[in-house]
C-alpha atoms as a PDB file:
ATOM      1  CA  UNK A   1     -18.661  -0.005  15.357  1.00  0.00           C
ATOM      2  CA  UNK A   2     -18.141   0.866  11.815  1.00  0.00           C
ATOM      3  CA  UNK A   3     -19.720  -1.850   9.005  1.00  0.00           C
ATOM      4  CA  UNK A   4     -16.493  -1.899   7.066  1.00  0.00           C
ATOM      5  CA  UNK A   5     -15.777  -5.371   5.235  1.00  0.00           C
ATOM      6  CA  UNK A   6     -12.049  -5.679   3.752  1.00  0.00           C
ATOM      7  CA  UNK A   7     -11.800  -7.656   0.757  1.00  0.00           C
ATOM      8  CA  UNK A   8      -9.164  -9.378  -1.661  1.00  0.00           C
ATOM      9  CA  UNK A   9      -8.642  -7.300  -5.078  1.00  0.00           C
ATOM     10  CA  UNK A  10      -9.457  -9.861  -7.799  1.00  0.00           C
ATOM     11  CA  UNK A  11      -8.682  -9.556 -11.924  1.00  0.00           C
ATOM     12  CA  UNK A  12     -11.801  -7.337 -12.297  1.00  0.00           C
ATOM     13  CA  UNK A  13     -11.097  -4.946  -9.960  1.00  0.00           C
ATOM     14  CA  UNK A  14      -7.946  -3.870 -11.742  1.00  0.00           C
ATOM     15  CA  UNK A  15      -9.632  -0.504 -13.162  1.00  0.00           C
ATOM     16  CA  UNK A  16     -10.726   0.336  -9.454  1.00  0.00           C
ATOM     17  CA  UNK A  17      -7.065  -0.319  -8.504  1.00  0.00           C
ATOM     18  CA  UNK A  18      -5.963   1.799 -11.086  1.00  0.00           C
ATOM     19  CA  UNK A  19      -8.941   4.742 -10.321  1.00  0.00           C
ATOM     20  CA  UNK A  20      -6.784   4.315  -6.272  1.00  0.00           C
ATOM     21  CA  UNK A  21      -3.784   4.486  -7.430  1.00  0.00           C
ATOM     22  CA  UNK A  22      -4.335   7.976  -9.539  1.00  0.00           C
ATOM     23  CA  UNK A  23      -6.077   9.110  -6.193  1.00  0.00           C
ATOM     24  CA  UNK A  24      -3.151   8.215  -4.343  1.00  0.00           C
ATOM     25  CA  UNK A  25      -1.132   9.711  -6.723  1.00  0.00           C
ATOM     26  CA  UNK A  26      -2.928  13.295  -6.907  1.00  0.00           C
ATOM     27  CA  UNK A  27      -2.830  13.404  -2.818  1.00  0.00           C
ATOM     28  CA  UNK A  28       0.703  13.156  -3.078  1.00  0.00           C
ATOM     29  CA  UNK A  29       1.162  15.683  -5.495  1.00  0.00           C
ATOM     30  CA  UNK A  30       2.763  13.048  -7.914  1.00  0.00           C
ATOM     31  CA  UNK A  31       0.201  12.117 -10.414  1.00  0.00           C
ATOM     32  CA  UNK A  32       2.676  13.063 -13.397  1.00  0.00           C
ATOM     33  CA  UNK A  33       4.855  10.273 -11.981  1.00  0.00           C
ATOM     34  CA  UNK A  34       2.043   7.542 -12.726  1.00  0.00           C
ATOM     35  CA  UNK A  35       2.690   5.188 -15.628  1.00  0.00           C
ATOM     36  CA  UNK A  36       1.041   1.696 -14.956  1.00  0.00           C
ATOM     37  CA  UNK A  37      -1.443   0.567 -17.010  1.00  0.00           C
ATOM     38  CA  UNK A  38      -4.116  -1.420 -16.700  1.00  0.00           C
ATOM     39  CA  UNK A  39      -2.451  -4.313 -18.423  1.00  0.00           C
ATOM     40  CA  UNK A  40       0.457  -4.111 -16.413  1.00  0.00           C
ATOM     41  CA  UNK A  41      -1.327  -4.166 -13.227  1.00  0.00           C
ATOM     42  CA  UNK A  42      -3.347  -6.761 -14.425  1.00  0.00           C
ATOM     43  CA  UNK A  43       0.238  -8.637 -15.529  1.00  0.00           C
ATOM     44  CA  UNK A  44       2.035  -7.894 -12.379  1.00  0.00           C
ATOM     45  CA  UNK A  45      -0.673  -8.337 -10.053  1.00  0.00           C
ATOM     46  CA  UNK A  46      -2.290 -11.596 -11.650  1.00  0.00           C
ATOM     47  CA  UNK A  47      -0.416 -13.575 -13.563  1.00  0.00           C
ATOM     48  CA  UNK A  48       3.451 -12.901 -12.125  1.00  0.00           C
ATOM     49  CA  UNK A  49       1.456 -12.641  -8.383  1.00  0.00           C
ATOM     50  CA  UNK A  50       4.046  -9.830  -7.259  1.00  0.00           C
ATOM     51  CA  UNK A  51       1.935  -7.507  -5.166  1.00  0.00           C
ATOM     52  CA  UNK A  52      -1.598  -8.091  -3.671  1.00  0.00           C
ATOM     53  CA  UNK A  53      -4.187  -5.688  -2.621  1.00  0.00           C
ATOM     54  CA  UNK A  54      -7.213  -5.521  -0.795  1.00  0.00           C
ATOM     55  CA  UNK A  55     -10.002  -2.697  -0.329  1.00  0.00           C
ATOM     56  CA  UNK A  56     -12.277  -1.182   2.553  1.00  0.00           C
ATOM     57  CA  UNK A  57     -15.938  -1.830   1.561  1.00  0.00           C
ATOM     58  CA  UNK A  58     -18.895   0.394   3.327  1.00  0.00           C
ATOM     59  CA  UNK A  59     -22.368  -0.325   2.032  1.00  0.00           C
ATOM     60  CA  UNK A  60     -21.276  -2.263  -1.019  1.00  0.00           C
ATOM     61  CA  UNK A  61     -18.770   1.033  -2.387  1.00  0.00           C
ATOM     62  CA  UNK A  62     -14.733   0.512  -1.960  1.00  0.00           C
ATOM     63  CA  UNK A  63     -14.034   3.482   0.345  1.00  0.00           C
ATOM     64  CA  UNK A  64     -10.246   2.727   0.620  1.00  0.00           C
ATOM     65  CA  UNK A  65      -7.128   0.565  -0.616  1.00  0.00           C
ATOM     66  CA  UNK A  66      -3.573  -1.305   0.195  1.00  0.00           C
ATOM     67  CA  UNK A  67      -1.329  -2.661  -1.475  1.00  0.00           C
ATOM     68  CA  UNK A  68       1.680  -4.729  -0.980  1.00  0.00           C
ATOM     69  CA  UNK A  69       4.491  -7.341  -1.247  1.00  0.00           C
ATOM     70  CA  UNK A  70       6.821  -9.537   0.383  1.00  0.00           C
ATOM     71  CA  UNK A  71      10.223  -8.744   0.913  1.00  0.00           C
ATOM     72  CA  UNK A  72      12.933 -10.462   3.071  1.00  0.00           C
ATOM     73  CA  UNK A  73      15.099 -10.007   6.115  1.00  0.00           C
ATOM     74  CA  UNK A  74      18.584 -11.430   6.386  1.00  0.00           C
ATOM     75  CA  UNK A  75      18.666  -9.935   9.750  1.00  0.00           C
ATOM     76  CA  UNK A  76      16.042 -11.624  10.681  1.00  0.00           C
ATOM     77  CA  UNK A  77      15.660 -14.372   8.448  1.00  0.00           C
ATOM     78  CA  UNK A  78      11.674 -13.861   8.081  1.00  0.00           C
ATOM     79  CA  UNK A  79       9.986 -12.234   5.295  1.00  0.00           C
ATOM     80  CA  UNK A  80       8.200  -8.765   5.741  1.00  0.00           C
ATOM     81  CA  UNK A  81       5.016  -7.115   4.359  1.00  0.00           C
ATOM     82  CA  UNK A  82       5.772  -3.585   2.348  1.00  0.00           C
ATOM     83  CA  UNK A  83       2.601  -1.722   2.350  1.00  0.00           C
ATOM     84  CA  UNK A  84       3.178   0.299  -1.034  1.00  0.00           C
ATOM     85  CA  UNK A  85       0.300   2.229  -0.936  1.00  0.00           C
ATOM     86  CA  UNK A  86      -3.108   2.576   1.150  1.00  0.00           C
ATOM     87  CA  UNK A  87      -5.288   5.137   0.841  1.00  0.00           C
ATOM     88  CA  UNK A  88      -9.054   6.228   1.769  1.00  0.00           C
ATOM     89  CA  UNK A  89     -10.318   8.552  -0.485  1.00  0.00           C
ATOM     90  CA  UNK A  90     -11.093  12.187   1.559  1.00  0.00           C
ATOM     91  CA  UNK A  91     -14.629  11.789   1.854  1.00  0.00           C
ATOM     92  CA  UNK A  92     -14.303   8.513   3.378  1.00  0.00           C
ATOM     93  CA  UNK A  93     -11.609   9.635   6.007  1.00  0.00           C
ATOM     94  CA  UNK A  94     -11.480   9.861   9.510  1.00  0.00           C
ATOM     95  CA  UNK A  95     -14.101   6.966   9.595  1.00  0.00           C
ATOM     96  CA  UNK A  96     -11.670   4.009  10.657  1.00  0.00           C
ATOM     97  CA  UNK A  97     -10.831   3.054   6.775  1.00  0.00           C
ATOM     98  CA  UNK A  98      -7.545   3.690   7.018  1.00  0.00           C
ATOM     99  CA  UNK A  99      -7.188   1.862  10.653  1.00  0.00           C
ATOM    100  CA  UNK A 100      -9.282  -1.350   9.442  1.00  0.00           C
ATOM    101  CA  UNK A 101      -6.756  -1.995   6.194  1.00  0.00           C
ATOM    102  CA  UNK A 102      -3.880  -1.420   8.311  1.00  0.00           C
ATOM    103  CA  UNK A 103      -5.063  -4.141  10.663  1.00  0.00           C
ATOM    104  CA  UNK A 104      -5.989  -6.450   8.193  1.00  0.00           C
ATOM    105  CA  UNK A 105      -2.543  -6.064   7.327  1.00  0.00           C
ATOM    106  CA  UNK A 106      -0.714  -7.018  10.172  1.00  0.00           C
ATOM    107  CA  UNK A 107      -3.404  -9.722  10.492  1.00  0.00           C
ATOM    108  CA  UNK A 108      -1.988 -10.994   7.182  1.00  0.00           C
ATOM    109  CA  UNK A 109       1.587 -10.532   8.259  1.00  0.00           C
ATOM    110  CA  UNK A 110       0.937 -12.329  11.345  1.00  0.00           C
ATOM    111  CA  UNK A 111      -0.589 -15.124   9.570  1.00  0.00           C
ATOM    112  CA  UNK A 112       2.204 -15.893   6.866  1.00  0.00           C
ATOM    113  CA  UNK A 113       4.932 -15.676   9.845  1.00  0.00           C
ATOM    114  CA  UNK A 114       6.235 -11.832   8.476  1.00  0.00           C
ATOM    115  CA  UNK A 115       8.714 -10.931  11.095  1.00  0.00           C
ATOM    116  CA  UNK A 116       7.771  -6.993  10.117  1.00  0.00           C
ATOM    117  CA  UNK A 117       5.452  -4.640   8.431  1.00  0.00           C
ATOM    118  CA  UNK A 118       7.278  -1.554   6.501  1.00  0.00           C
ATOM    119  CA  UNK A 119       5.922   1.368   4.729  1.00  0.00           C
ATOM    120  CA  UNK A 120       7.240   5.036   3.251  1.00  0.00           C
ATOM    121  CA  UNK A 121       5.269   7.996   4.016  1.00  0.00           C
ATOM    122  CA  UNK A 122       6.213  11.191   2.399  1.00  0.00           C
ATOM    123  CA  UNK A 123       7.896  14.236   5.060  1.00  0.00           C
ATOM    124  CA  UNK A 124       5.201  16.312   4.605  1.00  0.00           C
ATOM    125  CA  UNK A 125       1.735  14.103   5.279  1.00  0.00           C
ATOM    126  CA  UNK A 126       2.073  14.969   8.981  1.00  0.00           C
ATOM    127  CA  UNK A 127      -1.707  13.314   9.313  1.00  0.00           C
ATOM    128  CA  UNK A 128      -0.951  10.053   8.262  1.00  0.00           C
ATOM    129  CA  UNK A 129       2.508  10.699  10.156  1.00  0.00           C
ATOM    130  CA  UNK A 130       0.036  11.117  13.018  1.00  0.00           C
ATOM    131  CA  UNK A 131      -1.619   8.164  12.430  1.00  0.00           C
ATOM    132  CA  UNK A 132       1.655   6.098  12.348  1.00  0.00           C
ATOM    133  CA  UNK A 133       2.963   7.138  15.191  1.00  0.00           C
ATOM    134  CA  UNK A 134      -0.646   6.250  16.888  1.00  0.00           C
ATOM    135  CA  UNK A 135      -0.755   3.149  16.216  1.00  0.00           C
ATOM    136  CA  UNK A 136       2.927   2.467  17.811  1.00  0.00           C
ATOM    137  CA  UNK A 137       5.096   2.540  14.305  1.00  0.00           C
ATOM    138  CA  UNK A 138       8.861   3.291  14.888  1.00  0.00           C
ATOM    139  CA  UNK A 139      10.497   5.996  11.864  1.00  0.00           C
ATOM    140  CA  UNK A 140      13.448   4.963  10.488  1.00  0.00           C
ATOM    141  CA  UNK A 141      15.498   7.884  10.831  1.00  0.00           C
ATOM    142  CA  UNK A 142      18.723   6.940  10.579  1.00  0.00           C
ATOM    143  CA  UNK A 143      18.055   5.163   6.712  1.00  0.00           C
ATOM    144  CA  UNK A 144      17.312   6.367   3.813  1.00  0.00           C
ATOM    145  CA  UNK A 145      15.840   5.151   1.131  1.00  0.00           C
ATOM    146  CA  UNK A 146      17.698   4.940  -2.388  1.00  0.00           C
ATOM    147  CA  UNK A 147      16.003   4.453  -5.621  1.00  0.00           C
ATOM    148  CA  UNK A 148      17.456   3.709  -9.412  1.00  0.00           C
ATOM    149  CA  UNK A 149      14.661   4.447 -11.578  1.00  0.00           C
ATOM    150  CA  UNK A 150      13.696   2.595 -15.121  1.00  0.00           C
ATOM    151  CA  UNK A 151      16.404   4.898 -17.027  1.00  0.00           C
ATOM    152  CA  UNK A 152      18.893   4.604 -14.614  1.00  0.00           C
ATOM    153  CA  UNK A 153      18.582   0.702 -14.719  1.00  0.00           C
ATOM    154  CA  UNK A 154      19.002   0.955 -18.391  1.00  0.00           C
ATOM    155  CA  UNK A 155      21.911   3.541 -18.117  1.00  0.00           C
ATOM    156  CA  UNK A 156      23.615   0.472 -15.722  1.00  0.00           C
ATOM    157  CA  UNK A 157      23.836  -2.264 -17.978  1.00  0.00           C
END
């Protein structure tokens, strides 16, 4: 069995966060697209308490990360976990990092009553695709997902 502890992210792991999401970022071929700062992190994360995140610790090093927040179905009528973003980073995969986060999730969705556990994976990451479909996730195929950026916000008003 692999000697993987998960832990809560706390205010002084916010550079680590930051060092996983850039890692995250570069995997997906979208590291141009990454903006946060430390301070907002820090400010979003900590003081407005609007996404959480734990890690995957081997041997005292943070091999992997989630991410998330709660959203809310009208359908129904329970609140959901989003999993933003988890990640392992390459020379830490195929260990079970990936798999332990995941199920430390749903142990956390389970636990605050979540009625279901969400995520976006990009078309083309046909191993974590794999890994989805493993563990008994259902694709959405018939939705897609719609996004107004900061700018287009702004263009709104």
């Amino acid at each position: 069995m692999m000697n993987v502890v998960i832990r809560k992210a706390e205010r002084q792991d916010v550079p680590l966060l930051l060092e996983f999401i850039k890692g995250i970022a570069r995997y997906e071929k979208m590291e141009d697209e990454v903006i946060t700062s430390a301070d907002v992190l820090e400010r979003e994360m900590f003081d407005e308490h609007r996404a959480e995140a734990v890690f995957a610790v081997v041997g005292g090093h943070e091999v992997g990360f989630a991410l998330y927040f709660y959203n809310f179905s009208t359908f129904i009528g329970h609140s959901g976990l989003y999993l933003e973003d988890l990640y392992v980073w390459p020379d830490d995969r195929g260990k079970g990092y990936g798999k332990a986060l995941l199920l430390h999730l749903v142990k956390i969705a389970r636990e605050h009553h979540c009625g279901r556990m969400e995520w976006s994976c990009l078309n083309w990451n046909q191993p974590s695709i794999d890994f989805y479909l493993s563990l008994g996730a259902v694709p959405m195929k018939e939705w897609t997902v719609y996004r107004l950026d900061a700018a287009a916000l702004e263009r709104l008003l």
